[in-house]
N, C-alpha and C. Protein backbone atom coordinates (compact mmCIF):
# COMPACT_ATOMS: atom_id res chain seq x y z
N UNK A 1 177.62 155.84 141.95
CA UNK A 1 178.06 157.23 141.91
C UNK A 1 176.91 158.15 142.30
N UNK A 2 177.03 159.14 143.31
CA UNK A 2 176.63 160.26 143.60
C UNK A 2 175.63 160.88 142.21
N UNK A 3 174.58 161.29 142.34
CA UNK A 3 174.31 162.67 141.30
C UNK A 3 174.10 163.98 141.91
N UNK A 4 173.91 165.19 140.92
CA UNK A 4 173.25 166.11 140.84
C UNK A 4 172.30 166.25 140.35
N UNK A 5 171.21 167.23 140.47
CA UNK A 5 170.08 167.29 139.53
C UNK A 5 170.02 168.71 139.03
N UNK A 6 170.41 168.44 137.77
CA UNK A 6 170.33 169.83 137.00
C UNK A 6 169.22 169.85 136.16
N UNK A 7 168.03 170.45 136.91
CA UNK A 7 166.54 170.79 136.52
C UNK A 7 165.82 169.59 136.59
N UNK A 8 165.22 168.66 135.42
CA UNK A 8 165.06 167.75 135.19
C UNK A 8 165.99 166.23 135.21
N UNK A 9 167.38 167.21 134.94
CA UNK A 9 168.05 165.91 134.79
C UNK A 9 169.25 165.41 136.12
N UNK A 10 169.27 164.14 135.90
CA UNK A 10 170.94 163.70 136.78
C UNK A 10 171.95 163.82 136.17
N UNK A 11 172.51 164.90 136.96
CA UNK A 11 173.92 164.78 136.26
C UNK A 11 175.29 164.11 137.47
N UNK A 12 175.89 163.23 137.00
CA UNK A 12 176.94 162.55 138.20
C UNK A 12 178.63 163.63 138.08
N UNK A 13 178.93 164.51 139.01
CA UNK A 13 180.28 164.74 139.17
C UNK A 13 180.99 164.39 139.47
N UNK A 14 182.16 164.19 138.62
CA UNK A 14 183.43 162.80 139.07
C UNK A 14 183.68 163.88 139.88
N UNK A 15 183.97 164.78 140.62
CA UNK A 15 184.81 166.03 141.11
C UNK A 15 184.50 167.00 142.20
N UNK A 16 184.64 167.52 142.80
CA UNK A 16 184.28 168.59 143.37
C UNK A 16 185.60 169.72 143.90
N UNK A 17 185.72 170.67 142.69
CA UNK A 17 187.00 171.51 142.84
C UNK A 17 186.19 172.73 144.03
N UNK A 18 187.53 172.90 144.90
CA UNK A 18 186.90 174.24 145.62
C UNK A 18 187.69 174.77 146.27
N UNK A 19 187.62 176.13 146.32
CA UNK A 19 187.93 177.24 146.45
C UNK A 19 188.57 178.05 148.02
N UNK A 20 189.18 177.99 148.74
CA UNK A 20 188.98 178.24 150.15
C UNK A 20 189.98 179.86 150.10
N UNK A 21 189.78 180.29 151.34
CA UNK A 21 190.11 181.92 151.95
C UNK A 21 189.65 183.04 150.50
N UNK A 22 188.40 182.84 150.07
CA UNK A 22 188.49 183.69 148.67
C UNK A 22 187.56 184.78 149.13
N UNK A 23 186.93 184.96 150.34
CA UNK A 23 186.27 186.17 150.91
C UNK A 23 187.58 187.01 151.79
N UNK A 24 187.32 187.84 151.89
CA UNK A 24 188.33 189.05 153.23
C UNK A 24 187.55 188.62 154.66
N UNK A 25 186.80 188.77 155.12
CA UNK A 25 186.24 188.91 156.10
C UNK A 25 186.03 187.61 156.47
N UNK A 26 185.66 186.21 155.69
CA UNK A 26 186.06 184.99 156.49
C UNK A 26 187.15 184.35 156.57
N UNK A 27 187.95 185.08 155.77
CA UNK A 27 189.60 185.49 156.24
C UNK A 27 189.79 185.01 158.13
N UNK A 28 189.58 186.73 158.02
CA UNK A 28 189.75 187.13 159.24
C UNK A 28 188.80 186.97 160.79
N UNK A 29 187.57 186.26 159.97
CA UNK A 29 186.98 185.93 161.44
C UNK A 29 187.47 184.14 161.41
N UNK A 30 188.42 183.83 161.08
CA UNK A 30 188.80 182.29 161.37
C UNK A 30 190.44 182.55 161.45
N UNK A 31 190.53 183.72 161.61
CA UNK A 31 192.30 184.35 161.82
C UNK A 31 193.38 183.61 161.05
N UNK A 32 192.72 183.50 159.50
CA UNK A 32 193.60 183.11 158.69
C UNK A 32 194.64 184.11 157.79
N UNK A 33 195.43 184.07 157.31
CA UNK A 33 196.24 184.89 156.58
C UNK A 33 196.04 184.87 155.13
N UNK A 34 195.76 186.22 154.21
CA UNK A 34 195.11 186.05 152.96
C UNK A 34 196.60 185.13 152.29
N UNK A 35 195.86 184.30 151.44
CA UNK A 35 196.84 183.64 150.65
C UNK A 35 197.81 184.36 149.16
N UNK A 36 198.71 184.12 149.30
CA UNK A 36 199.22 185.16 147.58
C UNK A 36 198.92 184.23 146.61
N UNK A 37 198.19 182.93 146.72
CA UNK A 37 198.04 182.26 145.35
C UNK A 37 196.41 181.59 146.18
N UNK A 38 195.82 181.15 144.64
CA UNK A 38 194.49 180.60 144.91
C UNK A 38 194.44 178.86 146.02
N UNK A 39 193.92 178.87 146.96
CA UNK A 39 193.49 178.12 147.77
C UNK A 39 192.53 176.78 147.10
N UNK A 40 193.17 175.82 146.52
CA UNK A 40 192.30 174.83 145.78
C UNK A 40 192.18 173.30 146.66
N UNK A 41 191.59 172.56 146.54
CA UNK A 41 191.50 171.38 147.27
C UNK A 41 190.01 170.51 146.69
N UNK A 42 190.15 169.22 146.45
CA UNK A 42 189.17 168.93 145.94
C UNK A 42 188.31 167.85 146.82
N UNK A 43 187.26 167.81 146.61
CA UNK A 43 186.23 166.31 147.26
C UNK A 43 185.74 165.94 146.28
N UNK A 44 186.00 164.08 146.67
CA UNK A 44 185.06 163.05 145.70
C UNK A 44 184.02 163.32 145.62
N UNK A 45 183.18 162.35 144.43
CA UNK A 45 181.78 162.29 143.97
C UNK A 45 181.21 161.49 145.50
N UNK A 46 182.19 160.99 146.64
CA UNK A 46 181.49 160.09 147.27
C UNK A 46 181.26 161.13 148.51
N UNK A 47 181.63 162.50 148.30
CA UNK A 47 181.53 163.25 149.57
C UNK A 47 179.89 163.77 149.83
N UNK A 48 179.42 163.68 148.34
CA UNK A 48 178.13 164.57 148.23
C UNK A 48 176.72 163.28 148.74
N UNK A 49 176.00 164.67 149.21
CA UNK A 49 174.94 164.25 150.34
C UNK A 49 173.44 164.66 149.97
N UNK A 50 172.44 163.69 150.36
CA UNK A 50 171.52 164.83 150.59
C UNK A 50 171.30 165.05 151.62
N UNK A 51 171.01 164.68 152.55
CA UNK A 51 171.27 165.01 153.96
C UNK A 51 172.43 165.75 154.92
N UNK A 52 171.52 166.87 155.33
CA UNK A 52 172.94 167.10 155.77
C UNK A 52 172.74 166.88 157.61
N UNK A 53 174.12 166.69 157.83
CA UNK A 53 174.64 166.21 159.15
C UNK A 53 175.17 166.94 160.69
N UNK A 54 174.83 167.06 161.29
CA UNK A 54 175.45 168.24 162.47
C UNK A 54 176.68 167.21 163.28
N UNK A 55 176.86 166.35 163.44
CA UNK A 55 178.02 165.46 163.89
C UNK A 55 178.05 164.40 162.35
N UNK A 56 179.35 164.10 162.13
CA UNK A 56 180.52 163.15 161.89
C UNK A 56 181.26 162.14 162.95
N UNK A 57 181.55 162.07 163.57
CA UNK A 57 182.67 161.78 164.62
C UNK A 57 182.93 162.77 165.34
N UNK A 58 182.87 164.22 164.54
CA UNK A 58 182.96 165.51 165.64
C UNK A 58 181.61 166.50 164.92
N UNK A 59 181.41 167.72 165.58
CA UNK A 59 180.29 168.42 165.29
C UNK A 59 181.05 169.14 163.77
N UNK A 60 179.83 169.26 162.92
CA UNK A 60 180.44 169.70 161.83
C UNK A 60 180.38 171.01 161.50
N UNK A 61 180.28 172.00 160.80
CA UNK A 61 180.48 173.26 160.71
C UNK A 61 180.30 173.32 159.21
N UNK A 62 179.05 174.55 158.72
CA UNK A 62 178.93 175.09 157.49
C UNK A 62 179.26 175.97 157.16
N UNK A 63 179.50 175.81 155.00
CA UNK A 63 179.88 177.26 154.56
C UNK A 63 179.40 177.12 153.44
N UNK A 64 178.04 178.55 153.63
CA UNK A 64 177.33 178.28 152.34
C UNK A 64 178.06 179.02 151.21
N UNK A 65 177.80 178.55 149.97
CA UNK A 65 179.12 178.88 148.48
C UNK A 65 178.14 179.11 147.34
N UNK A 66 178.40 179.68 146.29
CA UNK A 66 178.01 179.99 145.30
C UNK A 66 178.92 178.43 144.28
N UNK A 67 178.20 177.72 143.09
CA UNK A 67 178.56 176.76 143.17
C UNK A 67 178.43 176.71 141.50
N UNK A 68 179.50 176.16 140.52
CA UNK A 68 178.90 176.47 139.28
C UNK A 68 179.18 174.90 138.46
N UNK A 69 178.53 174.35 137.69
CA UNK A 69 178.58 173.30 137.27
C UNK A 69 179.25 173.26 135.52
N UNK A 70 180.26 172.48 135.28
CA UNK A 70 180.92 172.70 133.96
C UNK A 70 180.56 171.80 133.00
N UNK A 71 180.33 172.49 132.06
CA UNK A 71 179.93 171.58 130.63
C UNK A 71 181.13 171.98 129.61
N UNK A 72 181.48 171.29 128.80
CA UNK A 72 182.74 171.58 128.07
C UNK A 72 183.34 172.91 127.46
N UNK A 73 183.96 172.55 129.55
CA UNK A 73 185.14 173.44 129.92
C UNK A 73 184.68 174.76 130.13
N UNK A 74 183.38 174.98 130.33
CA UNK A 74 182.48 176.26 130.52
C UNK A 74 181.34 176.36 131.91
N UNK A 75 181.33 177.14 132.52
CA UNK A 75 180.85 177.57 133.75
C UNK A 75 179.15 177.70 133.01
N UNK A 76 178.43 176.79 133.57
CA UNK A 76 177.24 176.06 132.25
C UNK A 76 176.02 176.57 133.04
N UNK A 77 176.50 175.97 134.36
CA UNK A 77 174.58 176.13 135.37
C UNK A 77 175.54 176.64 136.90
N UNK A 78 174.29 177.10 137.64
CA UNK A 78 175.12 177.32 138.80
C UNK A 78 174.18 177.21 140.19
N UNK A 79 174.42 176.88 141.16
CA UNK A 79 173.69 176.30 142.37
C UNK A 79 174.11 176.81 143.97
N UNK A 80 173.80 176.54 144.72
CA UNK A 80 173.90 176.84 146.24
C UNK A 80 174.42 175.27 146.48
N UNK A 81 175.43 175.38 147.30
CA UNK A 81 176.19 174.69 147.87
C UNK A 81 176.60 174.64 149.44
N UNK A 82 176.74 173.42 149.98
CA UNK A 82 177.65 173.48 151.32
C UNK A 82 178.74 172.93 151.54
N UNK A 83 180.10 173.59 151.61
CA UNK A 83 180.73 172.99 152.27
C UNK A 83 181.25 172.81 153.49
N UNK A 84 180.95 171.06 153.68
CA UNK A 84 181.11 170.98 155.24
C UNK A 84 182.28 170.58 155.58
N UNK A 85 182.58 170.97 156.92
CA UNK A 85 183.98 170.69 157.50
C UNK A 85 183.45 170.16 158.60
N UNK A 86 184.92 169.32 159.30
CA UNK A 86 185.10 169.05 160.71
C UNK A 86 186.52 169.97 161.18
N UNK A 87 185.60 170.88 161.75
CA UNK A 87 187.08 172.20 161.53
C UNK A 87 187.84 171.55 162.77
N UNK A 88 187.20 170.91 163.72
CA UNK A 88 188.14 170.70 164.74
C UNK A 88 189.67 170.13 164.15
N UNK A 89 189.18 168.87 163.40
CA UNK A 89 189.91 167.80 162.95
C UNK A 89 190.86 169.28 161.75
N UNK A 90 190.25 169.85 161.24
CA UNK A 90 191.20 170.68 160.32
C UNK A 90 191.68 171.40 160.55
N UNK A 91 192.32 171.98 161.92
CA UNK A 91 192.85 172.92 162.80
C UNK A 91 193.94 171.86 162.98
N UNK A 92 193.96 170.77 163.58
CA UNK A 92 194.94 169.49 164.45
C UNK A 92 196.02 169.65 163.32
N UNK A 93 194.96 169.52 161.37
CA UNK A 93 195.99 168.88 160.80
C UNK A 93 196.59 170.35 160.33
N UNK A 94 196.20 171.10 160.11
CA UNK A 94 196.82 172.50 159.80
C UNK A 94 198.05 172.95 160.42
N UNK A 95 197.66 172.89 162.25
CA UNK A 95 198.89 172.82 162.91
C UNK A 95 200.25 171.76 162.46
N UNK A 96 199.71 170.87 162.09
CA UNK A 96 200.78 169.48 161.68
C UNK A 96 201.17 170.24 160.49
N UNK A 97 200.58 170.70 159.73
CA UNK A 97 200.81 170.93 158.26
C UNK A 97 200.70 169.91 156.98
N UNK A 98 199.34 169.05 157.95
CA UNK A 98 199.22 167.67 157.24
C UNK A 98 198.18 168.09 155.84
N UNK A 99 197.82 167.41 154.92
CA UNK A 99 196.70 167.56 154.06
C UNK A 99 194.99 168.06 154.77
N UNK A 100 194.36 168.50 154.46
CA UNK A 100 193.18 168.73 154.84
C UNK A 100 191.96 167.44 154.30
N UNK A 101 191.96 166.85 153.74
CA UNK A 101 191.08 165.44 153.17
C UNK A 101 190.33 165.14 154.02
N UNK A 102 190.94 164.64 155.41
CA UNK A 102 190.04 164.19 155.97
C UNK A 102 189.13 165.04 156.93
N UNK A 103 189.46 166.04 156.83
CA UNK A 103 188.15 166.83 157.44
C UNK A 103 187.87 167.49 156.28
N UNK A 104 187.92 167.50 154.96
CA UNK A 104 187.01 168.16 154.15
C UNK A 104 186.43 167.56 152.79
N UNK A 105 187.00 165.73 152.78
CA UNK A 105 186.20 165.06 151.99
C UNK A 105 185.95 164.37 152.70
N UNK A 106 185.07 164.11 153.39
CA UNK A 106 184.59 162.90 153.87
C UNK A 106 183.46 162.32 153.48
N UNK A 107 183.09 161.60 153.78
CA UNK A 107 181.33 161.38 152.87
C UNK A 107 180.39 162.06 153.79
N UNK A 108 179.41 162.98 153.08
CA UNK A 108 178.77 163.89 153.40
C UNK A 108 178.88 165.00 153.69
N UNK A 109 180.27 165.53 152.95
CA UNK A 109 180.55 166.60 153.00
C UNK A 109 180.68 167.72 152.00
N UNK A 110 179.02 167.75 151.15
CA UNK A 110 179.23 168.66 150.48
C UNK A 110 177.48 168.21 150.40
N UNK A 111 176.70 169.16 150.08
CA UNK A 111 175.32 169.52 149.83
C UNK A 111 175.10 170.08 148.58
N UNK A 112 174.16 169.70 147.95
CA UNK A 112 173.95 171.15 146.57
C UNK A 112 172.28 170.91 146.69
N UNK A 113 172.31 172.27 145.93
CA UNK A 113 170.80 172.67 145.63
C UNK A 113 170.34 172.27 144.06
N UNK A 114 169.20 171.98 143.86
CA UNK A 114 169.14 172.02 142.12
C UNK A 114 170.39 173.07 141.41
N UNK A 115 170.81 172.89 140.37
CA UNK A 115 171.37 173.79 139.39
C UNK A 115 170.61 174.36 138.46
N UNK A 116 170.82 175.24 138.10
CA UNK A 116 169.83 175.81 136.78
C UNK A 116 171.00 176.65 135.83
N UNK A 117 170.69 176.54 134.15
CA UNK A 117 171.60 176.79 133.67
C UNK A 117 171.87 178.21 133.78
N UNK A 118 173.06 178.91 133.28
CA UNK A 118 173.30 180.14 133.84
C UNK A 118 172.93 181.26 132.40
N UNK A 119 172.50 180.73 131.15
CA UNK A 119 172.28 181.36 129.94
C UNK A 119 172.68 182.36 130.02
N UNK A 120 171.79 183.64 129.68
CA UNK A 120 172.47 184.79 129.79
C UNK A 120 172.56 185.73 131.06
N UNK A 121 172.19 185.12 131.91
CA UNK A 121 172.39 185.82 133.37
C UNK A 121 174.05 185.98 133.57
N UNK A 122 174.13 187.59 133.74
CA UNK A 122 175.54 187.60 133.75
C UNK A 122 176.22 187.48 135.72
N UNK A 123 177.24 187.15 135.22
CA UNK A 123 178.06 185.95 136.51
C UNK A 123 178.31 187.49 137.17
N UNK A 124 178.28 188.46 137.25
CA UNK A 124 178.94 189.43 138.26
C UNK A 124 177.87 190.23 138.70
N UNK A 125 176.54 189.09 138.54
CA UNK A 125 175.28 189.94 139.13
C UNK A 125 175.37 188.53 140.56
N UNK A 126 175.40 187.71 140.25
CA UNK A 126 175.33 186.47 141.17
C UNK A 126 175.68 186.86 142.65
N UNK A 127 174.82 186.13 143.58
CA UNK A 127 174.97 186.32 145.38
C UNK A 127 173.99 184.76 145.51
N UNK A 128 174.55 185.14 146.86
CA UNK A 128 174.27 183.81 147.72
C UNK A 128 173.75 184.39 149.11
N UNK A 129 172.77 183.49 149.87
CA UNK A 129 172.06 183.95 151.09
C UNK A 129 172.20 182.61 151.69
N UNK A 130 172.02 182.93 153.13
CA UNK A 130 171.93 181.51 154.16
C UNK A 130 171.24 181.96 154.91
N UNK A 131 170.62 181.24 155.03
CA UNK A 131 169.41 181.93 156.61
C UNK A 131 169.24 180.39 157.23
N UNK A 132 169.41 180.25 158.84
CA UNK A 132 169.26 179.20 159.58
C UNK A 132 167.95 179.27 160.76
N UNK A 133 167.04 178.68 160.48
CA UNK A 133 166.06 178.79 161.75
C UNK A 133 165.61 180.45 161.77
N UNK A 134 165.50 180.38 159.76
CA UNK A 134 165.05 182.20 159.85
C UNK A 134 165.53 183.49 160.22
N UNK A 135 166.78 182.82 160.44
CA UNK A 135 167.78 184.10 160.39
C UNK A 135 169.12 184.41 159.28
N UNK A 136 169.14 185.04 158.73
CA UNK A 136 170.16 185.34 157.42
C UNK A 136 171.26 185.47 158.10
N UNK A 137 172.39 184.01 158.44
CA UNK A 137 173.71 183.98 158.87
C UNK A 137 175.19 184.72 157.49
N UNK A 138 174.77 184.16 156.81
CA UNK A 138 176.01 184.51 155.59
C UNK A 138 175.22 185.32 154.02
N UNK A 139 176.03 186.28 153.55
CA UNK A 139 175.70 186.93 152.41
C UNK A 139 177.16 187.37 151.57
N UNK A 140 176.92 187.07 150.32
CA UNK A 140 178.24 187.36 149.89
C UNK A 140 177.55 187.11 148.24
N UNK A 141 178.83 187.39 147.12
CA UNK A 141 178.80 187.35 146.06
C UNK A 141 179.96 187.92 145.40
N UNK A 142 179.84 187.79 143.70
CA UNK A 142 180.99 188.07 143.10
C UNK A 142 181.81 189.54 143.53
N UNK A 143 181.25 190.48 143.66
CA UNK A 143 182.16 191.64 144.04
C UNK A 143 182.89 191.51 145.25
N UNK A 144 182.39 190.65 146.46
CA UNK A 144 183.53 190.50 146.89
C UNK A 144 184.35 189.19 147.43
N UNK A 145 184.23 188.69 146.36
CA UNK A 145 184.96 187.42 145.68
C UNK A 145 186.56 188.02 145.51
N UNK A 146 187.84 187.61 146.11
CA UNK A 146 188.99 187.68 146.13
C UNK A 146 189.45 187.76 144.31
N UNK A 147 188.96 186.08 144.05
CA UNK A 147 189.43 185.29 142.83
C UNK A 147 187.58 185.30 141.98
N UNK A 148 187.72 185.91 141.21
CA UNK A 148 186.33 185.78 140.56
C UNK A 148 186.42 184.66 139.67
N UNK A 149 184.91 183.90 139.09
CA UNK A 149 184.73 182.48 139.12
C UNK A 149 185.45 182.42 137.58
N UNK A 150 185.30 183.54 136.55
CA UNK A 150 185.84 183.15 135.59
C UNK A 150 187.50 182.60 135.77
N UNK A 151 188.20 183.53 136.79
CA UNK A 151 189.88 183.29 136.88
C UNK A 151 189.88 182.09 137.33
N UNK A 152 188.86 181.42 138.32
CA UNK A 152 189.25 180.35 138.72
C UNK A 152 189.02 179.06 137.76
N UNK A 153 187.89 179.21 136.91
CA UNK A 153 187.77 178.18 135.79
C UNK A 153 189.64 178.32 135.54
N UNK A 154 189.95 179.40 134.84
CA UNK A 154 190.79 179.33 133.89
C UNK A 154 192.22 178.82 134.93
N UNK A 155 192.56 179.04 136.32
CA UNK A 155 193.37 178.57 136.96
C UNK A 155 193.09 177.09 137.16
N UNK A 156 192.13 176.36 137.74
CA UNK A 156 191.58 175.14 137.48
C UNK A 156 192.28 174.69 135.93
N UNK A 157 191.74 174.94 135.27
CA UNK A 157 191.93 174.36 133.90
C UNK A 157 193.24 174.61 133.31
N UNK A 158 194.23 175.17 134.50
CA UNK A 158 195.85 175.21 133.86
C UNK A 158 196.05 174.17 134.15
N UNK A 159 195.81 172.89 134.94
CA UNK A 159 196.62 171.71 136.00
C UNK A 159 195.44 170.66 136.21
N UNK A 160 194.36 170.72 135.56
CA UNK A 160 193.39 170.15 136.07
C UNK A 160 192.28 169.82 134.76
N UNK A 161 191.97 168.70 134.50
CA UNK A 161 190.59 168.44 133.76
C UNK A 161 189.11 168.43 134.13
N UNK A 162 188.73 169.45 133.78
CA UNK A 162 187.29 169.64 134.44
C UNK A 162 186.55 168.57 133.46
N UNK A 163 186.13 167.63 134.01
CA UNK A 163 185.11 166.71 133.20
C UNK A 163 183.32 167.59 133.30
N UNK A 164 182.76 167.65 132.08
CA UNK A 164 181.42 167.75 132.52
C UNK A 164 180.28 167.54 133.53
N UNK A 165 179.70 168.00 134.28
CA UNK A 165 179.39 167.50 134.89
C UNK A 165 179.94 168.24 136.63
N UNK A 166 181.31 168.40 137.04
CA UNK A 166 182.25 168.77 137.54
C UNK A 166 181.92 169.88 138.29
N UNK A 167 181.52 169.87 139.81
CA UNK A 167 181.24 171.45 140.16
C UNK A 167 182.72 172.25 140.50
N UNK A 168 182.37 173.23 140.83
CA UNK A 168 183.25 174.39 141.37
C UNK A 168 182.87 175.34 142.77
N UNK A 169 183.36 174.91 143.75
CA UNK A 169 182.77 175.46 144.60
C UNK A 169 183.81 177.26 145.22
N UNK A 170 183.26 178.27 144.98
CA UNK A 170 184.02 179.32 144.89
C UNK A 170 183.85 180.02 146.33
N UNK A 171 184.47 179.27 147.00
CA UNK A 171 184.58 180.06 148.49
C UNK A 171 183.09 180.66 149.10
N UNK A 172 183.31 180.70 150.85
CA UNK A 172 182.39 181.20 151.53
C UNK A 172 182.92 182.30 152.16
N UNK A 173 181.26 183.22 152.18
CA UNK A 173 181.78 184.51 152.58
C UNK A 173 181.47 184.07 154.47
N UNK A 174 182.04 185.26 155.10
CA UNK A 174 181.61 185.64 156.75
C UNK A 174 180.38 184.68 157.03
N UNK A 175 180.68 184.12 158.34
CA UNK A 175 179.11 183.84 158.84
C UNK A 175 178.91 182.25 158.95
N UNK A 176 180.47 181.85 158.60
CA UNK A 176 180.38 180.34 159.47
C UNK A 176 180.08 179.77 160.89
N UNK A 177 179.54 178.42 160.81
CA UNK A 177 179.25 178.20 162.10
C UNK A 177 179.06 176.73 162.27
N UNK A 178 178.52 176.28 163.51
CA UNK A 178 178.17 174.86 163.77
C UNK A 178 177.15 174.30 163.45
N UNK A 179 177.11 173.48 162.87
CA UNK A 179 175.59 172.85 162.67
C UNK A 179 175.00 171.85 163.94
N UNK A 180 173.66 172.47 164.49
CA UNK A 180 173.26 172.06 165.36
C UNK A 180 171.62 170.91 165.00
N UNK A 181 171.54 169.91 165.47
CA UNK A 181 170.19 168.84 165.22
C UNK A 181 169.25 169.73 164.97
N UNK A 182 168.70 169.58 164.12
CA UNK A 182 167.04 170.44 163.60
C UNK A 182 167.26 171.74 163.14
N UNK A 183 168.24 172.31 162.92
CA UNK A 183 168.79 173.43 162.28
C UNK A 183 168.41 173.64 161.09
N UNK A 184 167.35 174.58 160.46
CA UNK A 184 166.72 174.57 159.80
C UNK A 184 167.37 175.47 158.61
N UNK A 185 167.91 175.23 157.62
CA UNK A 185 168.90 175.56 156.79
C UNK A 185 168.00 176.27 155.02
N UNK A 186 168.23 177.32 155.06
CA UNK A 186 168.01 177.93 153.61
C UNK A 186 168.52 178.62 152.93
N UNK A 187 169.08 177.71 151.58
CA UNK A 187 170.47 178.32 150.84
C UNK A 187 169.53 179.30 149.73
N UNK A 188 169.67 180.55 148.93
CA UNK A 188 169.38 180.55 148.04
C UNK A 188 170.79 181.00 147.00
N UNK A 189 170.45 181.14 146.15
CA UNK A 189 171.33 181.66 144.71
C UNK A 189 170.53 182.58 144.10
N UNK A 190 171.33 184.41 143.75
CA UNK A 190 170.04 185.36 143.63
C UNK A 190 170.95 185.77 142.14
N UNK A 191 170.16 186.54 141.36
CA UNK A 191 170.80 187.82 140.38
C UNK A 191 170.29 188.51 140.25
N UNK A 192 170.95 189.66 141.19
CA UNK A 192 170.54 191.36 141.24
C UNK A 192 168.87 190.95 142.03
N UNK A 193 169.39 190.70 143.08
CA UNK A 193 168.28 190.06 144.17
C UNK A 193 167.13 189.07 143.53
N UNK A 194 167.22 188.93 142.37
CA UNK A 194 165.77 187.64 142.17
C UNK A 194 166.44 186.41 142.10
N UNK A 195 165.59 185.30 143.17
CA UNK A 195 166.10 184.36 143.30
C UNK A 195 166.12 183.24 142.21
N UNK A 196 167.00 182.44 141.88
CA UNK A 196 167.02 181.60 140.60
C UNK A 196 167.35 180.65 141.22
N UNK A 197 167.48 180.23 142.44
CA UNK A 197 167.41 178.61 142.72
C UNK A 197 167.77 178.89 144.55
N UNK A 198 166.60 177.57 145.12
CA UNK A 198 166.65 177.88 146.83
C UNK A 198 166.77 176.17 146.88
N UNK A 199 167.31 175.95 148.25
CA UNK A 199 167.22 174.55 148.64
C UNK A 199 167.02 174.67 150.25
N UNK A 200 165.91 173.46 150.47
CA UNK A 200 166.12 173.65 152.25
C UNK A 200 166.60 172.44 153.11
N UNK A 201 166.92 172.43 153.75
CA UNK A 201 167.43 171.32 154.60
C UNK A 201 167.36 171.45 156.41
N UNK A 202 166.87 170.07 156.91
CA UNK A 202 166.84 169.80 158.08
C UNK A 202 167.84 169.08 158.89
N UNK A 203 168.55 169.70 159.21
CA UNK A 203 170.16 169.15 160.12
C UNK A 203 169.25 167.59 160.68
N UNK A 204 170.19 166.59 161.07
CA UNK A 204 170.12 166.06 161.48
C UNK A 204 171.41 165.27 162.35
């Protein structure tokens, strides 16, 4: 099994719940239609990576996320995340109206950064940054979050057992794109701009 590392420790997620169309604006630059109910879909413990990948079988495409890790049944620590797609392959099946799985669990399709616990840092100060090869591609955070992270615990947890351990990945804002070889990738996780956890990564 896959881990995480929350600070010092490994923690293994049977799970990876997440979140999709929960920004406005990456809505509309992927000419999707806002949804009237929450957008959920999950990836295995076998999707998560440390490496991340610019081809699969097809070129892959990132979306950096604000990411929160659950301890019993509570939004506990929280991290920078990627979720990766093979949007080609998830366009084909969209048109079909088939499941999305295989372009959005596949193995290696999800990244995280350390977690750190979230104590009293309050959740509606939280943002997320991406900068690629030193340029800040995506910025977003709870205000303009569609579904904010508390509703989604509690929607999650109408139909669903969050085991400990268990991330939550709460949608990406504007500013998706392709991941290209040597693409030099820097997620952070801020509150009220000070950063509380960065991760970097080299496409390959």
């Amino acid at each position: 099994m896959n881990t995480i590392k929350l600070i010092s420790e490994q923690i293994v997620p049977f799970k990876i719940v997440c979140i999709g169309r929960n920004y406005i604006e990456h809505i509309r630059e992927l000419g999707n239609e806002v949804p009237d109910n929450m957008v959920i879909f999950v990836k295995p413990n076998s999707s998560l990576s440390t490496q991340l990948r610019s081809v699969i079988d097809e070129p892959i495409h990132y979306e950096g996320e604000i990411c929160f890790m659950i301890k019993q049944g509570k939004l506990n620590a929280v991290g920078f995340g990627l979720d990766l797609t093979k949007r080609g392959l998830q366009s084909r099946l969209k048109e079909k109206k088939l499941p999305w799985e295989r372009a959005k669990a596949f193995d290696g399709a999800a990244c995280f950064s350390e977690f750190v616990p979230i104590g009293d840092t309050p959740i509606e100060s939280l943002s997320l940054q991406l900068e690629i090869n030193g340029t800040e591609t995506q910025r977003g955070g709870y205000p303009l979050m569609i579904h904010k992270p508390e509703d989604i615990l509690q929607e999650i947890s109408s139909f669903m057992t969050l085991n400990d351990g268990d991330i939550i990945m709460t949608g990406t804002p504007k500013g998706v794109g392709v991941i290209k070889p040597q693409d030099r990738f820097n997620g952070k996780i801020l509150s009220a701009g000070i950063t509380l956890v960065s991760q970097a990564w080299v496409a390959q």
